[in-house]
Protein backbone atom coordinates (compact mmCIF):
# COMPACT_ATOMS: atom_id res chain seq x y z
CA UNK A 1 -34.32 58.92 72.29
CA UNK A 2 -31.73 60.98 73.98
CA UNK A 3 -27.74 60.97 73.15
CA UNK A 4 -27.67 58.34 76.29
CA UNK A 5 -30.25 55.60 75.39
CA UNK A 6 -32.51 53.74 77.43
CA UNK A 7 -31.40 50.62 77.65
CA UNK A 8 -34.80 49.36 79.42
CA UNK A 9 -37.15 50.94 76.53
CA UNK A 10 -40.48 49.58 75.58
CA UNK A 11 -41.77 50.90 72.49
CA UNK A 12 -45.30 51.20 73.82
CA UNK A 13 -45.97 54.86 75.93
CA UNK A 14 -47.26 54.18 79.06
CA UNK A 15 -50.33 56.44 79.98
CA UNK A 16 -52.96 55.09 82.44
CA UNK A 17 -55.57 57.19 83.65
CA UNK A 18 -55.05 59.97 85.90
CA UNK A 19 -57.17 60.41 88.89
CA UNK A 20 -57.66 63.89 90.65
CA UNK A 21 -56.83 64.04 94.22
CA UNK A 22 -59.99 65.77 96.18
CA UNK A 23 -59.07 69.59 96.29
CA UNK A 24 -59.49 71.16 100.13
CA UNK A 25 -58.02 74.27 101.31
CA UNK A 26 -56.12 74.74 104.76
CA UNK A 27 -55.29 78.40 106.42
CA UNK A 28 -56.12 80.16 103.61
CA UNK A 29 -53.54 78.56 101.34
CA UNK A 30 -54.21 76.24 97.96
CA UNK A 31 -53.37 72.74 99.20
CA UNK A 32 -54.33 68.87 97.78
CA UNK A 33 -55.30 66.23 100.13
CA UNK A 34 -54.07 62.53 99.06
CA UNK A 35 -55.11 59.86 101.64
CA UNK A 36 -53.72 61.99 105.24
CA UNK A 37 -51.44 64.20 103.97
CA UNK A 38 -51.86 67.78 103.44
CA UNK A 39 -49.52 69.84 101.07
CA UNK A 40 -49.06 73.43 100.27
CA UNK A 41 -47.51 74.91 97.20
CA UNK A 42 -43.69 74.88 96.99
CA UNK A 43 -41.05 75.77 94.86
CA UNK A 44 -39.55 72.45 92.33
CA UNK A 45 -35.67 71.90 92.37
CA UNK A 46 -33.47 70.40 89.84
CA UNK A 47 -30.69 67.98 89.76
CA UNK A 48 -27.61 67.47 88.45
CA UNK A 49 -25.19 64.53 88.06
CA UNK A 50 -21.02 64.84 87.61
CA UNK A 51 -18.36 62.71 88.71
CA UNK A 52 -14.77 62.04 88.64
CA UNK A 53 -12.59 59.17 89.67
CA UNK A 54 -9.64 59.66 92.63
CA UNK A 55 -7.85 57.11 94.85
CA UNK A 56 -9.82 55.09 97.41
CA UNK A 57 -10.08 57.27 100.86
CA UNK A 58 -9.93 56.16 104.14
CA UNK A 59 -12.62 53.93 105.56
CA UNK A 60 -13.66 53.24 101.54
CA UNK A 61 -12.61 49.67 100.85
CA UNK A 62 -10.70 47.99 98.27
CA UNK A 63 -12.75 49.93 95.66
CA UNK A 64 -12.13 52.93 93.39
CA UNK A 65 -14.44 56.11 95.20
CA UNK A 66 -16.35 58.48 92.80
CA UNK A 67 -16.72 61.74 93.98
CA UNK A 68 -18.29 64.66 92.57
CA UNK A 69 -21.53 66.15 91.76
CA UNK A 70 -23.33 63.14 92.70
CA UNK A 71 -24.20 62.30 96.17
CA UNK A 72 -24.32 59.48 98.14
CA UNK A 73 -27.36 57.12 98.60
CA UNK A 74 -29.18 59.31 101.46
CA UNK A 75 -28.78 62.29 99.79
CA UNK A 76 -29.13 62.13 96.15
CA UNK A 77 -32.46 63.01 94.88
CA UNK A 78 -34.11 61.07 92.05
CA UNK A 79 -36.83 61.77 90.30
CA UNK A 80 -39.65 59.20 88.99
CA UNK A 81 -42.75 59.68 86.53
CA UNK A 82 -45.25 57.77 88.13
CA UNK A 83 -47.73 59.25 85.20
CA UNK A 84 -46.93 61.15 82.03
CA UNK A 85 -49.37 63.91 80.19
CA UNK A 86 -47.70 64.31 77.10
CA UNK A 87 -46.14 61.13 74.85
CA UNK A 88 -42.31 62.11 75.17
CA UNK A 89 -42.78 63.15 78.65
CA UNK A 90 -39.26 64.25 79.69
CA UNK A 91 -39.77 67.57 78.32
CA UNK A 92 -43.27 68.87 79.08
CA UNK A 93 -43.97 72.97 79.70
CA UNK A 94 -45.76 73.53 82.69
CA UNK A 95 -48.93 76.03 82.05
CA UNK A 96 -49.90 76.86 85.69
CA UNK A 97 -46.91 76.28 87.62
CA UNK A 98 -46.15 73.36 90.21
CA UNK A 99 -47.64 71.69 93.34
CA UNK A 100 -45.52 70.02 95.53
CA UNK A 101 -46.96 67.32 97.88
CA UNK A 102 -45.18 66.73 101.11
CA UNK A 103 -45.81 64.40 103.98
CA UNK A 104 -45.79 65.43 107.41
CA UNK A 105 -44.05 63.61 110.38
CA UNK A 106 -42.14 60.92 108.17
CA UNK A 107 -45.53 59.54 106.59
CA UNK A 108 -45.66 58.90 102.66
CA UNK A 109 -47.96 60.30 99.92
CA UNK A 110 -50.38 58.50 98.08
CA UNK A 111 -51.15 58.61 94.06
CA UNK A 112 -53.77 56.46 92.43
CA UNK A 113 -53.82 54.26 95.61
CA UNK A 114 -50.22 53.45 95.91
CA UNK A 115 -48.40 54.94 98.45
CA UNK A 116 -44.49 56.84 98.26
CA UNK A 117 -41.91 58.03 99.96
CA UNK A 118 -40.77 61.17 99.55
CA UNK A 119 -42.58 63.80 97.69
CA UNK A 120 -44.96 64.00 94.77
CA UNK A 121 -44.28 66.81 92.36
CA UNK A 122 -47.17 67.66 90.15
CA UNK A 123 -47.35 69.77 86.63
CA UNK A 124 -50.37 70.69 85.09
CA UNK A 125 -49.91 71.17 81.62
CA UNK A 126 -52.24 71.70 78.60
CA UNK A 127 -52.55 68.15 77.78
CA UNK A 128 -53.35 66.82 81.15
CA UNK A 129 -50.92 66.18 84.61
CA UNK A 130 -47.33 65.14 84.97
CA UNK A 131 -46.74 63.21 88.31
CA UNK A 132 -43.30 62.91 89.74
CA UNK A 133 -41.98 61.18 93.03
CA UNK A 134 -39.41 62.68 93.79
CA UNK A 135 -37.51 61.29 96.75
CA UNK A 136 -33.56 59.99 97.93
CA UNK A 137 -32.03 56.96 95.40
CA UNK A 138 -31.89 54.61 98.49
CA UNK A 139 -35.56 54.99 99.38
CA UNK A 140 -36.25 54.80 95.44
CA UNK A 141 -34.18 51.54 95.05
CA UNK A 142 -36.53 50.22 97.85
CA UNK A 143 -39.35 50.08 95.76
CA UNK A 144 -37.12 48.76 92.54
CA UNK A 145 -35.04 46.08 93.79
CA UNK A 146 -37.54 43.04 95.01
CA UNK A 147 -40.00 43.77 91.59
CA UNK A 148 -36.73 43.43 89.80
CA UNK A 149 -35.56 40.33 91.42
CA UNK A 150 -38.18 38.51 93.16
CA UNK A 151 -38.31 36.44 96.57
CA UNK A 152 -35.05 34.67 96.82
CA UNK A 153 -33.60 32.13 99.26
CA UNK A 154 -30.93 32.98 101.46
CA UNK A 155 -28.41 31.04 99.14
CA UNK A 156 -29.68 33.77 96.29
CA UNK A 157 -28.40 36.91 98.61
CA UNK A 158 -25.79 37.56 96.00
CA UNK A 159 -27.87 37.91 93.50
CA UNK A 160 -30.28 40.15 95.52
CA UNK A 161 -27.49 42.31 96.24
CA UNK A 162 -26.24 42.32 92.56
CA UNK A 163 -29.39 43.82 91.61
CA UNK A 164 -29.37 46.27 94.54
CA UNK A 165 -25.90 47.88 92.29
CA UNK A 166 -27.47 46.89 89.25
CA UNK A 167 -30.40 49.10 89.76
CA UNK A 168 -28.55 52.20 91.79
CA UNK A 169 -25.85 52.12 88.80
CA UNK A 170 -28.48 52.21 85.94
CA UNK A 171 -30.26 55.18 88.40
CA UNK A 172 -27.42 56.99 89.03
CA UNK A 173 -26.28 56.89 85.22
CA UNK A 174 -29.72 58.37 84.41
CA UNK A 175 -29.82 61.64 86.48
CA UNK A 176 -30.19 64.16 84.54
CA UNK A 177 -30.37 68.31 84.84
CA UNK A 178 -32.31 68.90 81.44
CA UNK A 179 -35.59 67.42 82.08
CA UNK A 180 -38.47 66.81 84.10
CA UNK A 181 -37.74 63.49 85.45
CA UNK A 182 -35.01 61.06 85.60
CA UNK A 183 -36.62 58.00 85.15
CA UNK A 184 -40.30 56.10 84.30
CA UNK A 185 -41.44 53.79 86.79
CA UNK A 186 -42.28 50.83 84.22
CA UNK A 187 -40.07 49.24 82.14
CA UNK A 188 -38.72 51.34 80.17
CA UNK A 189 -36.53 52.13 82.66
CA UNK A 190 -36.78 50.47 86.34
CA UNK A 191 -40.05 48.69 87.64
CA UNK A 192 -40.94 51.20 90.63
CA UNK A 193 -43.21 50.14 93.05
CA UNK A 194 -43.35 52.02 95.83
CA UNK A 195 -43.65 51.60 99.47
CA UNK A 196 -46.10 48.52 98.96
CA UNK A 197 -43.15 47.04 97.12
CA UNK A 198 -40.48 47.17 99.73
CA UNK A 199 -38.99 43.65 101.16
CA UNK A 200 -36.95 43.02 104.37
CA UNK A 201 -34.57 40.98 102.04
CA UNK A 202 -34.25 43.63 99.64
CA UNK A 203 -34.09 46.63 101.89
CA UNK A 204 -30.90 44.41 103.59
CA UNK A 205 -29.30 43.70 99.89
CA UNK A 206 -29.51 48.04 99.64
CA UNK A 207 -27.89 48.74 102.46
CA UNK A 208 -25.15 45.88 102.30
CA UNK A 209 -24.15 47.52 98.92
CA UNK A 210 -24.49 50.90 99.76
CA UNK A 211 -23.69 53.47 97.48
CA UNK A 212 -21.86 50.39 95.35
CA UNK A 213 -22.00 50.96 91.59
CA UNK A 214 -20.83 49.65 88.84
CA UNK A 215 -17.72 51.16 87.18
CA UNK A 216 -16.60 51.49 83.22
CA UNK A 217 -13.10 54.05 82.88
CA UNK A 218 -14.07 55.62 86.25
CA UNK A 219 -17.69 56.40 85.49
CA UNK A 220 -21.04 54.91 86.19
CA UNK A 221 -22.24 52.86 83.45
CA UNK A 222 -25.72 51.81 81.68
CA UNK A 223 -26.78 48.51 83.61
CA UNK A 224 -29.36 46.92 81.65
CA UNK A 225 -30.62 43.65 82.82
CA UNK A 226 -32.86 40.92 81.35
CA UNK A 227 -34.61 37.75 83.31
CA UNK A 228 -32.95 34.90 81.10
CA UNK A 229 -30.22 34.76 78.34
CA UNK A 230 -31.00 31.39 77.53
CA UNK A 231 -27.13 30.60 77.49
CA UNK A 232 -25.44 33.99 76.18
CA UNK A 233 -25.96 36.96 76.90
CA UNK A 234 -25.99 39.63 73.66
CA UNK A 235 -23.98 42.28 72.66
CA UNK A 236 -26.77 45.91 72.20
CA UNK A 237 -26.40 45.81 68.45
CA UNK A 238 -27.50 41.97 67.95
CA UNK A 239 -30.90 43.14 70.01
CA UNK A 240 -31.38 46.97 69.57
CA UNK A 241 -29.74 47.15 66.34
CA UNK A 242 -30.21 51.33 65.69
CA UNK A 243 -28.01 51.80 69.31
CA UNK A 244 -24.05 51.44 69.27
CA UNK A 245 -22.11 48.87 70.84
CA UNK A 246 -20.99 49.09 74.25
CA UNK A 247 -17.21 47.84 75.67
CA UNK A 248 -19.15 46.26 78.45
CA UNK A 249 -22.10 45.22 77.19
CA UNK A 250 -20.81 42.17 74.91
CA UNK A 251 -21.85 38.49 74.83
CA UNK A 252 -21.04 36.18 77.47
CA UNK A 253 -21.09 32.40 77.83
CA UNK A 254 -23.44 31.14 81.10
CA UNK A 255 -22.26 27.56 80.66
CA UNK A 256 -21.59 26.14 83.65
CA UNK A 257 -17.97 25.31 83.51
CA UNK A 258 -16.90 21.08 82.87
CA UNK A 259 -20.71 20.98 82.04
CA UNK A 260 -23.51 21.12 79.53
CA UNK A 261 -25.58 22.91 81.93
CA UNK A 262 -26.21 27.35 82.48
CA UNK A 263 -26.62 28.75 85.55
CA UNK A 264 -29.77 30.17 84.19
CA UNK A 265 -31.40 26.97 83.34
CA UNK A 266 -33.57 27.16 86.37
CA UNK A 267 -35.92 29.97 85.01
CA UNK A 268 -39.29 28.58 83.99
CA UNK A 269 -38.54 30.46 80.45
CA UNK A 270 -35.19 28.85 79.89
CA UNK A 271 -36.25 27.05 77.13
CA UNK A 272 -40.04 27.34 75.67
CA UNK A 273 -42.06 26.89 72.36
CA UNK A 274 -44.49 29.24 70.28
CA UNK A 275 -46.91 28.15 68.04
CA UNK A 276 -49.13 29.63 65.12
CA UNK A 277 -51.67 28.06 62.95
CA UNK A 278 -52.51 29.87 59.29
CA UNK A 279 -55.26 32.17 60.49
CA UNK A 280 -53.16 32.71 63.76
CA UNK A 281 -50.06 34.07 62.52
CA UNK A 282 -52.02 36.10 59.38
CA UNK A 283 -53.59 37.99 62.29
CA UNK A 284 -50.77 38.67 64.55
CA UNK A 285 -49.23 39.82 60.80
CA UNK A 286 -51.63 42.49 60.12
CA UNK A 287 -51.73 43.78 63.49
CA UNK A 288 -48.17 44.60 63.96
CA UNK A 289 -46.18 44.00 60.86
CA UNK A 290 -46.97 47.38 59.68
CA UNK A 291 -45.54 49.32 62.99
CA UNK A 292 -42.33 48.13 61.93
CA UNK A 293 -41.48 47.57 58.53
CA UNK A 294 -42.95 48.99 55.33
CA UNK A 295 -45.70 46.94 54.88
CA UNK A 296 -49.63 48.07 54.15
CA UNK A 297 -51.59 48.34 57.49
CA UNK A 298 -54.46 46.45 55.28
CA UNK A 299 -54.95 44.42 52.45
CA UNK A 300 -51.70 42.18 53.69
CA UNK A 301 -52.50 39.18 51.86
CA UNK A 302 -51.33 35.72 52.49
CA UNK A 303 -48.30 35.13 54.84
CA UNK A 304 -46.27 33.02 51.74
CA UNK A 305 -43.08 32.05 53.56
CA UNK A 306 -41.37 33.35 57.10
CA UNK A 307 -37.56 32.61 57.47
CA UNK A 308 -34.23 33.46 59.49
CA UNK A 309 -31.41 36.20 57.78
CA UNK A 310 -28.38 35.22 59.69
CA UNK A 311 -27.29 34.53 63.21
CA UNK A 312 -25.73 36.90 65.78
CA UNK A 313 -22.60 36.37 67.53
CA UNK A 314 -24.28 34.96 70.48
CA UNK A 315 -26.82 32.76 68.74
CA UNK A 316 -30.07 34.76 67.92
CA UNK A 317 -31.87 35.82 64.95
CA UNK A 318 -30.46 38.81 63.16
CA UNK A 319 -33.57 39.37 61.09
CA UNK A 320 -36.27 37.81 59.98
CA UNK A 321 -38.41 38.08 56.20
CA UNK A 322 -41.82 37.96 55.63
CA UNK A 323 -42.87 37.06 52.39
CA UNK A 324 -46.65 38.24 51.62
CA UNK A 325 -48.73 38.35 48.43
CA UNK A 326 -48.25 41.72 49.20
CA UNK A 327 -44.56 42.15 49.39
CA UNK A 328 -41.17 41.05 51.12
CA UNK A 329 -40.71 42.70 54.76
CA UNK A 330 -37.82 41.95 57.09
CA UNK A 331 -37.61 42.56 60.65
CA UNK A 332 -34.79 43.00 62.93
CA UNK A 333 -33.29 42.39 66.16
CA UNK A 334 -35.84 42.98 69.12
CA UNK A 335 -38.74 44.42 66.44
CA UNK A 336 -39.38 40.39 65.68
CA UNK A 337 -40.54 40.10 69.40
CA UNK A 338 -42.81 42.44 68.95
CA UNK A 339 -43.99 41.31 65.65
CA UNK A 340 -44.27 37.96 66.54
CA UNK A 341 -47.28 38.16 69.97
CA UNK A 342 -49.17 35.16 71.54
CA UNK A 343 -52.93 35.90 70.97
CA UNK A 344 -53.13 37.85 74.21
CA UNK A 345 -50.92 40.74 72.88
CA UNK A 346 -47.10 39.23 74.87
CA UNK A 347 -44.18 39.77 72.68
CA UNK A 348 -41.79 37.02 72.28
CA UNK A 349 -39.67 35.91 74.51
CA UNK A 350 -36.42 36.51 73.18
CA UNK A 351 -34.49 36.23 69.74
CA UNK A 352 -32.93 33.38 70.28
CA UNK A 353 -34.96 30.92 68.85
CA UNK A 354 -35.63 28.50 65.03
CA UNK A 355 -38.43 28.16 63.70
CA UNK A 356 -40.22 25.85 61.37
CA UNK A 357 -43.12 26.37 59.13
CA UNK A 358 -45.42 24.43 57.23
CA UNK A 359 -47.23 25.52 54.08
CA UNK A 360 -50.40 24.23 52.12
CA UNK A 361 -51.75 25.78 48.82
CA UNK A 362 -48.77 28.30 48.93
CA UNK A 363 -49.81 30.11 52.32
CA UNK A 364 -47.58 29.35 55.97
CA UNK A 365 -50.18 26.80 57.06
CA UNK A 366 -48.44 26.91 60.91
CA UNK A 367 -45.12 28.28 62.59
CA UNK A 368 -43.34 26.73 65.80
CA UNK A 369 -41.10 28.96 67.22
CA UNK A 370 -38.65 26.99 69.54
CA UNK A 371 -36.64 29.71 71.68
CA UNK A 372 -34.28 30.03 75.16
CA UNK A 373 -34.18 32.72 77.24
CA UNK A 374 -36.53 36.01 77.97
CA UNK A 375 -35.90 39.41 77.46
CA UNK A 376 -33.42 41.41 75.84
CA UNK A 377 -30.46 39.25 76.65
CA UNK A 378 -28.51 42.27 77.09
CA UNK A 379 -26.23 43.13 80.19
CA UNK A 380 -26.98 41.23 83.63
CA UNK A 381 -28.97 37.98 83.45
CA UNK A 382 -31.39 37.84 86.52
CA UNK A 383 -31.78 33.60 86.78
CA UNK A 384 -28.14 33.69 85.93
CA UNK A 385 -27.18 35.65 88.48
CA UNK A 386 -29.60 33.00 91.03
CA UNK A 387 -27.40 30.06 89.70
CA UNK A 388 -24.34 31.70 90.20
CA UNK A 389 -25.64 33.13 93.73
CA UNK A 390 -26.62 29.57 94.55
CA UNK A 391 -22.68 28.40 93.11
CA UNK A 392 -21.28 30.38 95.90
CA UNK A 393 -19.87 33.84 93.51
CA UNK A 394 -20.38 36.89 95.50
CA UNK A 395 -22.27 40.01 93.35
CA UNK A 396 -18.86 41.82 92.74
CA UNK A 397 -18.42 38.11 90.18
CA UNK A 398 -21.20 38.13 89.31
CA UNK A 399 -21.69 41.62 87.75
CA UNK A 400 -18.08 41.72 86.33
CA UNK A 401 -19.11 38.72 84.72
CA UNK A 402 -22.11 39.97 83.22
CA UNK A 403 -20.51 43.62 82.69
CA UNK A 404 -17.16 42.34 81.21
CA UNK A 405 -14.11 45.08 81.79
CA UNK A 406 -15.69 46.85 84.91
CA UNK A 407 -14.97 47.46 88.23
CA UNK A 408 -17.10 47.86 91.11
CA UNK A 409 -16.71 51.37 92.34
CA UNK A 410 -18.67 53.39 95.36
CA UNK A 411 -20.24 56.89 95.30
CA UNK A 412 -18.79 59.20 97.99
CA UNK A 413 -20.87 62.34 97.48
């Protein structure tokens, strides 16, 4: 974890298998082939992110303009692991220097049968390949935006478009000049498809907000984003509770005004229920208990009693204990969702949620779990912003809703 934290993180490491592009050679000159495009060796540049705050400009809008280091949309180069050879991946030593992989004639590249725009960057190193796309933000937020959002009505455009500056903001925020990518393609950052990923809707939602980002004291700010709060959103510390509170990122109420009803309510995971038998949850125990608490990775025992310690300020478990024959363990904030799997291996939902358990000759005979919400709960809430989309608020509401004390600012690089 870096001084500026990844909101998005998973604490799984994706690796999936790397296949080797067929090796030909062209003029004399090492090249790789990947489906019809032929590359040559090339030189890898950095980039770098800085930015100050002045008075709008001409022809800018009623919005504050950042200017600096960073560049606009069609210029500003991102960077994107697509695979990663080494488990902390951002700062891998290359053994044998670089290939660069370039289309010709405005085609795209092709890695492990997806295709890209831009280039691919590849770095052998001793424990296997590092594979970055590196191409401009606005062709990158192509392949983000729709996989982040979905197919939405015309009546959802706002919402569309609120992740469009959702997404660029969180990018932009997480340029950086000291590694060897600025982003994973997965979760734990953005969900990056590609060009297979790119929607008409989508592409429209980028360019209506181009170069719009979201704004804390003049600077680009840490957008994280969830699919449902269930009702609140969460301040960082009720969730991630080892990462410092954020000015912006602070609870916030999704009741529909006058009404019992949230604008996320719609979501098929606004409200949902969990259940364990004995032999169930004593499983799901000794698989994962261990990872994150201090408890023996065998020899367990009996799960003797599960129960809540405390509420957060926007309504979710704080921590949770789990009494074995073995010993007391407690587990906090987002570490209870991945404690706590269905049988196929998906964390929980969220942390807002009670529970009640049942118990026969002194062992948790079964555990509901009754929860709202999925995800973090942190920052922007996707369904919410549909409901308010479909209430008529514009994305400039609806992310100074969900980003309390911001502006909505535009890059002029």
């Amino acid at each position: 974890m870096t001084s500026q934290p990844h909101w998005r993180r998973c604490t799984t490491h994706w690796r999936p298998q790397l296949r080797r592009p067929h090796l030909v050679t062209a003029l004399g000159a090492p090249s790789w082939r990947l489906g019809l495009t032929q590359i040559a060796l090339a030189v890898v540049l950095g980039a770098a992110a800085c930015v100050s705050l002045v008075s709008p400009g001409p022809g800018s809008g009623n919005v504050p303009v950042v200017r600096g280091q960073y560049k606009n949309g069609r210029d500003q180069t991102v960077r994107i692991a697509l695979a990663t050879a080494a488990r902390e991946g951002p700062n891998v030593t290359p053994d044998k220097g670089q290939l660069v992989i370039r289309p010709e004639n405005g085609s795209f590249v092709q890695w492990n049968g997806k295709t890209y725009r831009g280039e691919l960057v590849i770095t052998p190193t001793d424990s296997g390949l590092l594979v970055v796309n590196r191409l401009p933000m606005d062709d990158y937020l192509r392949g983000v935006v729709p996989l982040e959002i979905g197919n939405r009505t015309p009546a959802e455009m706002a919402a569309v478009q609120a992740q469009a500056v959702a997404a660029r903001t969180y990018a932009y925020k997480h340029l950086s000049d000291t590694k060897s990518f600025d982003m994973y393609a997965t979760v734990q950052d953005q969900v990056y498809g590609g060009v297979e990923a790119e929607k008409p809707q989508s592409d429209a939602a980028i360019t209506d907000t181009r170069d719009v980002v979201v704004l804390f004291e003049g600077q680009p700010i840490t957008t994280p984003y969830h699919s449902t709060c269930g009702g609140s959103t969460a301040a960082v510390s009720e969730v991630w509770y080892d990462q410092p509170d954020q000015p912006y990122l602070r609870p916030v109420s999704d009741r529909i005004p006058g009404t019992n009803n949230y604008y996320c309510d719609p979501s098929p995971r606004f409200s949902w229920t969990q259940s364990y038998d004995g032999p169930g949850l004593r499983a799901v125990m000794e698989k994962y208990l261990a990872n994150y608490t201090t408890a023996p990775k065998t020899n367990l025992g009996r799960i003797t009693d599960v129960r809540e310690q405390g509420r957060t300020a926007s309504g979710r478990v704080a921590a949770l204990t789990v009494q074995t024959e073995s010993g007391s363990y407690t587990l906090k904030g987002n570490d209870i969702r991945f404690v706590l799997r269905d049988p196929k291996g998906a964390i929980l939902n969220s942390t807002l949620f009670s529970l009640s358990a049942a118990s026969s000759g002194g062992e948790v005979s079964s555990l509901t779990i009754n929860g709202r919400g999925y995800g973090h709960g942190i920052g922007m809430c996707q369904w919410g912003a549909i409901g308010r989309a479909r209430a008529g608020q514009n994305y400039r509401t609806i992310l100074e809703t969900y980003y309390p004390g911001t502006t909505i600012g535009r890059i002029a690089g």
